[in-house]
C-alpha atoms as a PDB file:
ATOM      1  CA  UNK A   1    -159.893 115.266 -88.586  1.00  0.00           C
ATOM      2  CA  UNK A   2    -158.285 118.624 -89.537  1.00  0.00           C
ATOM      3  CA  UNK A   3    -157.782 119.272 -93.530  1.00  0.00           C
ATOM      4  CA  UNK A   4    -154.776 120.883 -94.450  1.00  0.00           C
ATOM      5  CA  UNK A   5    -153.762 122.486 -97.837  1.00  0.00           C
ATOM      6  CA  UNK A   6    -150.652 121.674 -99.628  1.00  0.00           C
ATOM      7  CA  UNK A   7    -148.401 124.542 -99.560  1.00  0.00           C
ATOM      8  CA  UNK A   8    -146.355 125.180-102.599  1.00  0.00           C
ATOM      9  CA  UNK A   9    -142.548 127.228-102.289  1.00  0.00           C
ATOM     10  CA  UNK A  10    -141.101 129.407-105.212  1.00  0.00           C
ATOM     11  CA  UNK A  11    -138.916 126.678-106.331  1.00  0.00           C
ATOM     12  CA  UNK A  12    -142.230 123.345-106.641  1.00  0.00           C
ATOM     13  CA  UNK A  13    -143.876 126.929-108.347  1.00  0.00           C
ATOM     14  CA  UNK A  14    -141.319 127.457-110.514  1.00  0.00           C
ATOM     15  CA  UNK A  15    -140.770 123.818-111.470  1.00  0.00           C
ATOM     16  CA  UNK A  16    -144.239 123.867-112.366  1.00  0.00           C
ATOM     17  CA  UNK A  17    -143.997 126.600-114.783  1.00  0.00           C
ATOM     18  CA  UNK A  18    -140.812 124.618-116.497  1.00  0.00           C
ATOM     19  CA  UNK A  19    -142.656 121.750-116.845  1.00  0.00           C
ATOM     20  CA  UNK A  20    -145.754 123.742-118.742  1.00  0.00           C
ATOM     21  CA  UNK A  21    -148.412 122.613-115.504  1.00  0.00           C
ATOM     22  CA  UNK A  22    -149.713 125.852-115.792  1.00  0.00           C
ATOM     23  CA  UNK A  23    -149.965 126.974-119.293  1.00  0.00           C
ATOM     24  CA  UNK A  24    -153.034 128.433-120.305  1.00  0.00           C
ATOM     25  CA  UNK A  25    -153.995 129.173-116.800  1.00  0.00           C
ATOM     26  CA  UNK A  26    -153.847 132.695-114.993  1.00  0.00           C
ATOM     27  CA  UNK A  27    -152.582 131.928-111.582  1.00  0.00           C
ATOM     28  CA  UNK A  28    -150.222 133.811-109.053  1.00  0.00           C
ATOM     29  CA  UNK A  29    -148.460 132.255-105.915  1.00  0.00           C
ATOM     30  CA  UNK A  30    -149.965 133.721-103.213  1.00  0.00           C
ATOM     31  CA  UNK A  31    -148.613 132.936 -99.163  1.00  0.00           C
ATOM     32  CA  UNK A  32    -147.433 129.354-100.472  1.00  0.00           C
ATOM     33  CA  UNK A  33    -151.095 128.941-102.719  1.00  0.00           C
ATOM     34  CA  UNK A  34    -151.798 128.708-106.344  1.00  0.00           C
ATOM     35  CA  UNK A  35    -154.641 131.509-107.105  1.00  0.00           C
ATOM     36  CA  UNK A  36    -156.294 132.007-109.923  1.00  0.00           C
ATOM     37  CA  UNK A  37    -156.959 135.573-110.831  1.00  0.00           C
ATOM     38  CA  UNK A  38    -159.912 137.191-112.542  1.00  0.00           C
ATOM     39  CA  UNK A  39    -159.959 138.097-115.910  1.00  0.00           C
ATOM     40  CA  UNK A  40    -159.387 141.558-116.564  1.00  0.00           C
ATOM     41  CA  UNK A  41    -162.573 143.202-117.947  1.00  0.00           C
ATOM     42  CA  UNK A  42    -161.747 145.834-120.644  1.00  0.00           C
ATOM     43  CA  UNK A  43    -162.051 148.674-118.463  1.00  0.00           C
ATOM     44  CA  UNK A  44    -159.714 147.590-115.843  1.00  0.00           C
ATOM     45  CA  UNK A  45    -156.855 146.669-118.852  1.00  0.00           C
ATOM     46  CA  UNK A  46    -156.943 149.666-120.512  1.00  0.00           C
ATOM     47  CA  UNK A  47    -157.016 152.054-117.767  1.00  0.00           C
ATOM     48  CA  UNK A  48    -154.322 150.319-115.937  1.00  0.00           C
ATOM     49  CA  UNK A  49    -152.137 150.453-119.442  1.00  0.00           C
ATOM     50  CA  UNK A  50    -152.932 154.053-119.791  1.00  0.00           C
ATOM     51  CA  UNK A  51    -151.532 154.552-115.734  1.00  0.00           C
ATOM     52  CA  UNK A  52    -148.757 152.878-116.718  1.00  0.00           C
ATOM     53  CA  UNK A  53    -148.141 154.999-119.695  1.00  0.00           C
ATOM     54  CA  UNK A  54    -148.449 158.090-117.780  1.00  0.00           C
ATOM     55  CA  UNK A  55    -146.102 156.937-114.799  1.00  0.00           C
ATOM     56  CA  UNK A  56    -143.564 155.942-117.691  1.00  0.00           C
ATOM     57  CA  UNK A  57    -143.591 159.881-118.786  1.00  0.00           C
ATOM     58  CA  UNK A  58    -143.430 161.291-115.692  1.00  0.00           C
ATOM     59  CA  UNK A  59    -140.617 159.329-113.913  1.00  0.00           C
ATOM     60  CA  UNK A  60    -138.474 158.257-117.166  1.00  0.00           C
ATOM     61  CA  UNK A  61    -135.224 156.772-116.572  1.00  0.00           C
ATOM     62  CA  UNK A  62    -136.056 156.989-112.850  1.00  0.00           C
ATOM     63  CA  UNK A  63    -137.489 153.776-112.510  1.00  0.00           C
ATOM     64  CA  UNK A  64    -139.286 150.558-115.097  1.00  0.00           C
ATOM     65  CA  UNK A  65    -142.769 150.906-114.950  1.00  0.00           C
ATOM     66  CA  UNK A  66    -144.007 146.662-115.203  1.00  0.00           C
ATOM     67  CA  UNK A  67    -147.339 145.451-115.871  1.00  0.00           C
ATOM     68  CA  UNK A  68    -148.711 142.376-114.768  1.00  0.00           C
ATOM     69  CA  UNK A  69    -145.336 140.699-114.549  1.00  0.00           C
ATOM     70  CA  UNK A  70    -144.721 139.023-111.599  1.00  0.00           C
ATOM     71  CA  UNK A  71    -142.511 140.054-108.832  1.00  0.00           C
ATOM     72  CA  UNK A  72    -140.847 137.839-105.788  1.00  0.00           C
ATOM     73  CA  UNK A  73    -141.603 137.557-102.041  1.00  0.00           C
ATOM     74  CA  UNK A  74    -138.813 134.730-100.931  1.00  0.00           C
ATOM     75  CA  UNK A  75    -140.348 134.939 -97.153  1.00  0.00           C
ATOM     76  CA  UNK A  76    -143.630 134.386 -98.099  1.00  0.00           C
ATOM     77  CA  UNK A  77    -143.465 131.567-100.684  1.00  0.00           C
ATOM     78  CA  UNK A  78    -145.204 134.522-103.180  1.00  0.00           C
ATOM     79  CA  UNK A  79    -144.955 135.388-106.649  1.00  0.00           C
ATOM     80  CA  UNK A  80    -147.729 137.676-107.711  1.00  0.00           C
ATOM     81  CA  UNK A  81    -148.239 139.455-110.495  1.00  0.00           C
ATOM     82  CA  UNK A  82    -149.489 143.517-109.258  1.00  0.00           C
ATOM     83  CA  UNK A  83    -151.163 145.270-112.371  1.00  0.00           C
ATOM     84  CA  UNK A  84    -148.061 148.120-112.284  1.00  0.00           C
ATOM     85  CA  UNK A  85    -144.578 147.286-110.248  1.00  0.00           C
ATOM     86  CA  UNK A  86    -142.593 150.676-110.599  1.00  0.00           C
ATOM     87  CA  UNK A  87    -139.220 149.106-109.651  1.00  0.00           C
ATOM     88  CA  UNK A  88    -135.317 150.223-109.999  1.00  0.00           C
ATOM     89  CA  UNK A  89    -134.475 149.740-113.657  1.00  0.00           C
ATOM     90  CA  UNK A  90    -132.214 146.747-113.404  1.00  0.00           C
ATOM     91  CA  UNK A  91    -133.118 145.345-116.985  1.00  0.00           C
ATOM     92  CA  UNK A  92    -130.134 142.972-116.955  1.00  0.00           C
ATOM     93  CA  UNK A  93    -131.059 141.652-113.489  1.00  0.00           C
ATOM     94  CA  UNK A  94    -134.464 141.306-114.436  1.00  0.00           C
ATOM     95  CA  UNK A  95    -133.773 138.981-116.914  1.00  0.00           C
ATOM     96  CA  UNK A  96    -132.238 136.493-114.703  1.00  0.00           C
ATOM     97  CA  UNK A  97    -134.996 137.010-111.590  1.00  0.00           C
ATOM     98  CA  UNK A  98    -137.882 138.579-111.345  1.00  0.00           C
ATOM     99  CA  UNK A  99    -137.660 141.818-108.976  1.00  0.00           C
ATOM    100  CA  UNK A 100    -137.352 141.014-105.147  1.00  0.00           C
ATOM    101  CA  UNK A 101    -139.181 143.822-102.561  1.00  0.00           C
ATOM    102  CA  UNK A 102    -135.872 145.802-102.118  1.00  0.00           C
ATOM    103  CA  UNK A 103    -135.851 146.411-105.721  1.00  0.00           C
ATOM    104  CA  UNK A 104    -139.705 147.874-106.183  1.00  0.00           C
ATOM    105  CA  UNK A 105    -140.735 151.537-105.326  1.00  0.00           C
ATOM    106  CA  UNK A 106    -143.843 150.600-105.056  1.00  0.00           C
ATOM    107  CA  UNK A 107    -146.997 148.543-106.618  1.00  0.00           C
ATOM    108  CA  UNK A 108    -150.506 149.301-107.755  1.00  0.00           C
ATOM    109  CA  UNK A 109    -153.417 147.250-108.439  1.00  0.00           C
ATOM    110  CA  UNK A 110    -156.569 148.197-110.246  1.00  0.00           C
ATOM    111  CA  UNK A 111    -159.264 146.399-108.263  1.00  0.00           C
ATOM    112  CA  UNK A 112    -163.041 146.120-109.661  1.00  0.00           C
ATOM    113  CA  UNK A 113    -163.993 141.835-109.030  1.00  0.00           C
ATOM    114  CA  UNK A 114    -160.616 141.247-107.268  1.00  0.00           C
ATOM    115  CA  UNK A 115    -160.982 144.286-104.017  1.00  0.00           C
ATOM    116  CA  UNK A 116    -160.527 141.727-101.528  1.00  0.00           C
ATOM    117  CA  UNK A 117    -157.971 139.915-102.584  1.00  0.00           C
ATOM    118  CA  UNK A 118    -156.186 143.170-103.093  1.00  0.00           C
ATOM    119  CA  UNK A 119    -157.151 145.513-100.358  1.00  0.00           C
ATOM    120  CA  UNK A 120    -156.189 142.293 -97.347  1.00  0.00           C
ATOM    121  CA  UNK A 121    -154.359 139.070 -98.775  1.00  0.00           C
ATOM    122  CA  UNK A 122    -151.999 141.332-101.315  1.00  0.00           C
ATOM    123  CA  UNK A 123    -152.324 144.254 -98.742  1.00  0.00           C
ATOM    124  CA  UNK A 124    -150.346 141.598 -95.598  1.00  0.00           C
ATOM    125  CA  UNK A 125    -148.367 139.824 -98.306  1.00  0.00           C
ATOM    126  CA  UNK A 126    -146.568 143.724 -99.620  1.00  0.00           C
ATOM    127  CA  UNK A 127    -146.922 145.041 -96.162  1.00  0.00           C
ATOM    128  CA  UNK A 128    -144.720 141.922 -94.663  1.00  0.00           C
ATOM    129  CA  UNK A 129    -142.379 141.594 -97.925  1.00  0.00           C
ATOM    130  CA  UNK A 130    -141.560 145.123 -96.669  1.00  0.00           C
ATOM    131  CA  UNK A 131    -142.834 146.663 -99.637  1.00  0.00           C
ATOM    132  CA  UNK A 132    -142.724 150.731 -98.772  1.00  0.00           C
ATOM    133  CA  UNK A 133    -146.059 152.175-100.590  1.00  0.00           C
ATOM    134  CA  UNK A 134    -148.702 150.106-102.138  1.00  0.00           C
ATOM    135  CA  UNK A 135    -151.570 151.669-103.759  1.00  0.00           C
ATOM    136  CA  UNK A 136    -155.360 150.597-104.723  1.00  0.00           C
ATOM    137  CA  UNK A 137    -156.771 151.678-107.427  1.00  0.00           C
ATOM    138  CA  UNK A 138    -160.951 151.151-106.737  1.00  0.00           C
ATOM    139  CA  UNK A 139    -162.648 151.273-110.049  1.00  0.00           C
ATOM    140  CA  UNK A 140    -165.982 150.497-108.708  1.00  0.00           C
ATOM    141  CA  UNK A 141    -165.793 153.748-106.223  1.00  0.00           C
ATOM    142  CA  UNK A 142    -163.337 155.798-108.239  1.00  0.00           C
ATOM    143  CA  UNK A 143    -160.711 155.736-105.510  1.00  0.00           C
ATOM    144  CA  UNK A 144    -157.086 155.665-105.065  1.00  0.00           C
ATOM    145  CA  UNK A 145    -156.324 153.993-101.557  1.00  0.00           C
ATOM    146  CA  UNK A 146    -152.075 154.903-101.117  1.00  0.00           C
ATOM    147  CA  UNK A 147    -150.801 152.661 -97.944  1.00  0.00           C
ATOM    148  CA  UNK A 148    -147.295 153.286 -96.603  1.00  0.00           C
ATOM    149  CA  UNK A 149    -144.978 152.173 -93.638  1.00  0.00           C
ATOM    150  CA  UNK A 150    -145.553 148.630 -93.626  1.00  0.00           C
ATOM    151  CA  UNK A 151    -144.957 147.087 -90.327  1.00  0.00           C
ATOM    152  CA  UNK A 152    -146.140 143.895 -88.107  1.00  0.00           C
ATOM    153  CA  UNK A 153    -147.872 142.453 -91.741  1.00  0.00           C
ATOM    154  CA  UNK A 154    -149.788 145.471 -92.137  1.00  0.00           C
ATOM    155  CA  UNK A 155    -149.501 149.332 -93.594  1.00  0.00           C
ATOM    156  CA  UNK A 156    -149.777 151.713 -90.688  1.00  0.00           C
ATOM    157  CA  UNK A 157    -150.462 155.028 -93.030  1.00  0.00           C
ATOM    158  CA  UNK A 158    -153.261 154.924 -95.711  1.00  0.00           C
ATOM    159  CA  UNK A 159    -154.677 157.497 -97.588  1.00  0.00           C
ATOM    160  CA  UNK A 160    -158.082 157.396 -99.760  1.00  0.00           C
ATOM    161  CA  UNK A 161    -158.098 159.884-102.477  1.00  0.00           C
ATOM    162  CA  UNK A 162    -160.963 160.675-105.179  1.00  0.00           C
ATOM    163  CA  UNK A 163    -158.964 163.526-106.527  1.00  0.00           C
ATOM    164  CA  UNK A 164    -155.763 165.937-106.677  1.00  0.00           C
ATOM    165  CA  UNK A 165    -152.448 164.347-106.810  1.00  0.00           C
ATOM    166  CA  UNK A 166    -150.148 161.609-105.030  1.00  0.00           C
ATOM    167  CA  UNK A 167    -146.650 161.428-104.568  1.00  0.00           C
ATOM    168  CA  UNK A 168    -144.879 158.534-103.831  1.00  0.00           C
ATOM    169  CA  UNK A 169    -142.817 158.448-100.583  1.00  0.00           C
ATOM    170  CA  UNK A 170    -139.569 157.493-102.665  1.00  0.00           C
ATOM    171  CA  UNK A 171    -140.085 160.215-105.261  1.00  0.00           C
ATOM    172  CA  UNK A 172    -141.934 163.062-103.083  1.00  0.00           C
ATOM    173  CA  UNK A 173    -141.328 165.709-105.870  1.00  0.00           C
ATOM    174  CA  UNK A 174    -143.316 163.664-108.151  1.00  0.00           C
ATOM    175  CA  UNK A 175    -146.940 164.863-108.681  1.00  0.00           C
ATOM    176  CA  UNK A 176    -149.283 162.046-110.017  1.00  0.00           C
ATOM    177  CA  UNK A 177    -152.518 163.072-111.103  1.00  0.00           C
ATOM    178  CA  UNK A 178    -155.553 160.927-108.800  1.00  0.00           C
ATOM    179  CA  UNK A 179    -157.643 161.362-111.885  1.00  0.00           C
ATOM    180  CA  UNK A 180    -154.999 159.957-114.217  1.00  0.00           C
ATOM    181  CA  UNK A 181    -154.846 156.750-112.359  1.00  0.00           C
ATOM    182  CA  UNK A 182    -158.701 156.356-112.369  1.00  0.00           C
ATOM    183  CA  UNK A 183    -159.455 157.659-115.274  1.00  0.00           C
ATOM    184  CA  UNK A 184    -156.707 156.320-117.773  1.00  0.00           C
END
């Protein structure tokens, strides 16, 4: 006898969420699955506010810095919710669907409990949404990990960096300080 898991799509998720199935519960659709995701210790929140703080300053109008709101993946049957989505600022559009992948510059999650979840089933599910540049912020090593150039379900460039600065592909003549984004 094989067991097989229900899969969920945006829309049963979504219904769910109307109907108040999930209130009071931190979960994320994840590849068709409802995940819950780890609390967020006090280090990992305020560091990951501070980030987004900083990207705010240095990229202004540019782009909308989100945190922890969740963003869509239509071919994946996702809807997760990355610690900082730096997407085109389309407030109005925003308020009738969450962003899709050709609307984010890129993502960044702060991983201390959650590293696997982030660094392999968040990793595939950006890398196939076509999401250009996701980065990993490693709080337990003090690392930034920067993938780019998703392709096949997978990022073909990475990068690990303890210090110096980062730019993102879509802004290259933005400097962002390693440091900032571990430190806060």
């Amino acid at each position: 006898m094989t067991i097989t898991t229900a899969k969920w799509s945006l829309d049963d998720y979504h219904q769910m969420i109307a109907a108040n199935i999930l209130v009071g519960r931190q979960v994320e659709l994840l590849n068709g699955e409802i995940i819950e995701m780890a609390p967020e210790g006090p280090e990992h929140a305020q560091i990951s506010t501070d980030a987004a703080d900083y990207l705010r300053e240095l990229l202004g109008t540019k782009v909308l810095v989100r945190e922890a709101k969740p963003i869509t993946l239509p071919n994946s049957n996702s809807e997760p919710e990355p610690d900082i989505a730096i997407a085109q600022p389309l407030r109005a559009l925003y308020r009738t669907r969450h962003p899709y992948p050709k609307n984010i510059f890129w993502l960044i999650e702060y991983a201390n409990t959650s590293w696997l979840k982030d660094s392999e089933v968040k990793r595939q599910a950006y890398a196939s949404a076509n999401i250009q540049e996701y980065w990993i912020v490693n709080l337990k090593l003090r690392q930034v990990v920067a993938l780019w150039q998703p392709e096949q379900g997978d990022y073909q460039q990475a990068l690990n960096l303890t210090e110096g600065t980062l730019s993102p592909q879509v802004f290259p003549e933005v400097e962002i300080s390693v440091q900032r984004l571990i430190e806060g």
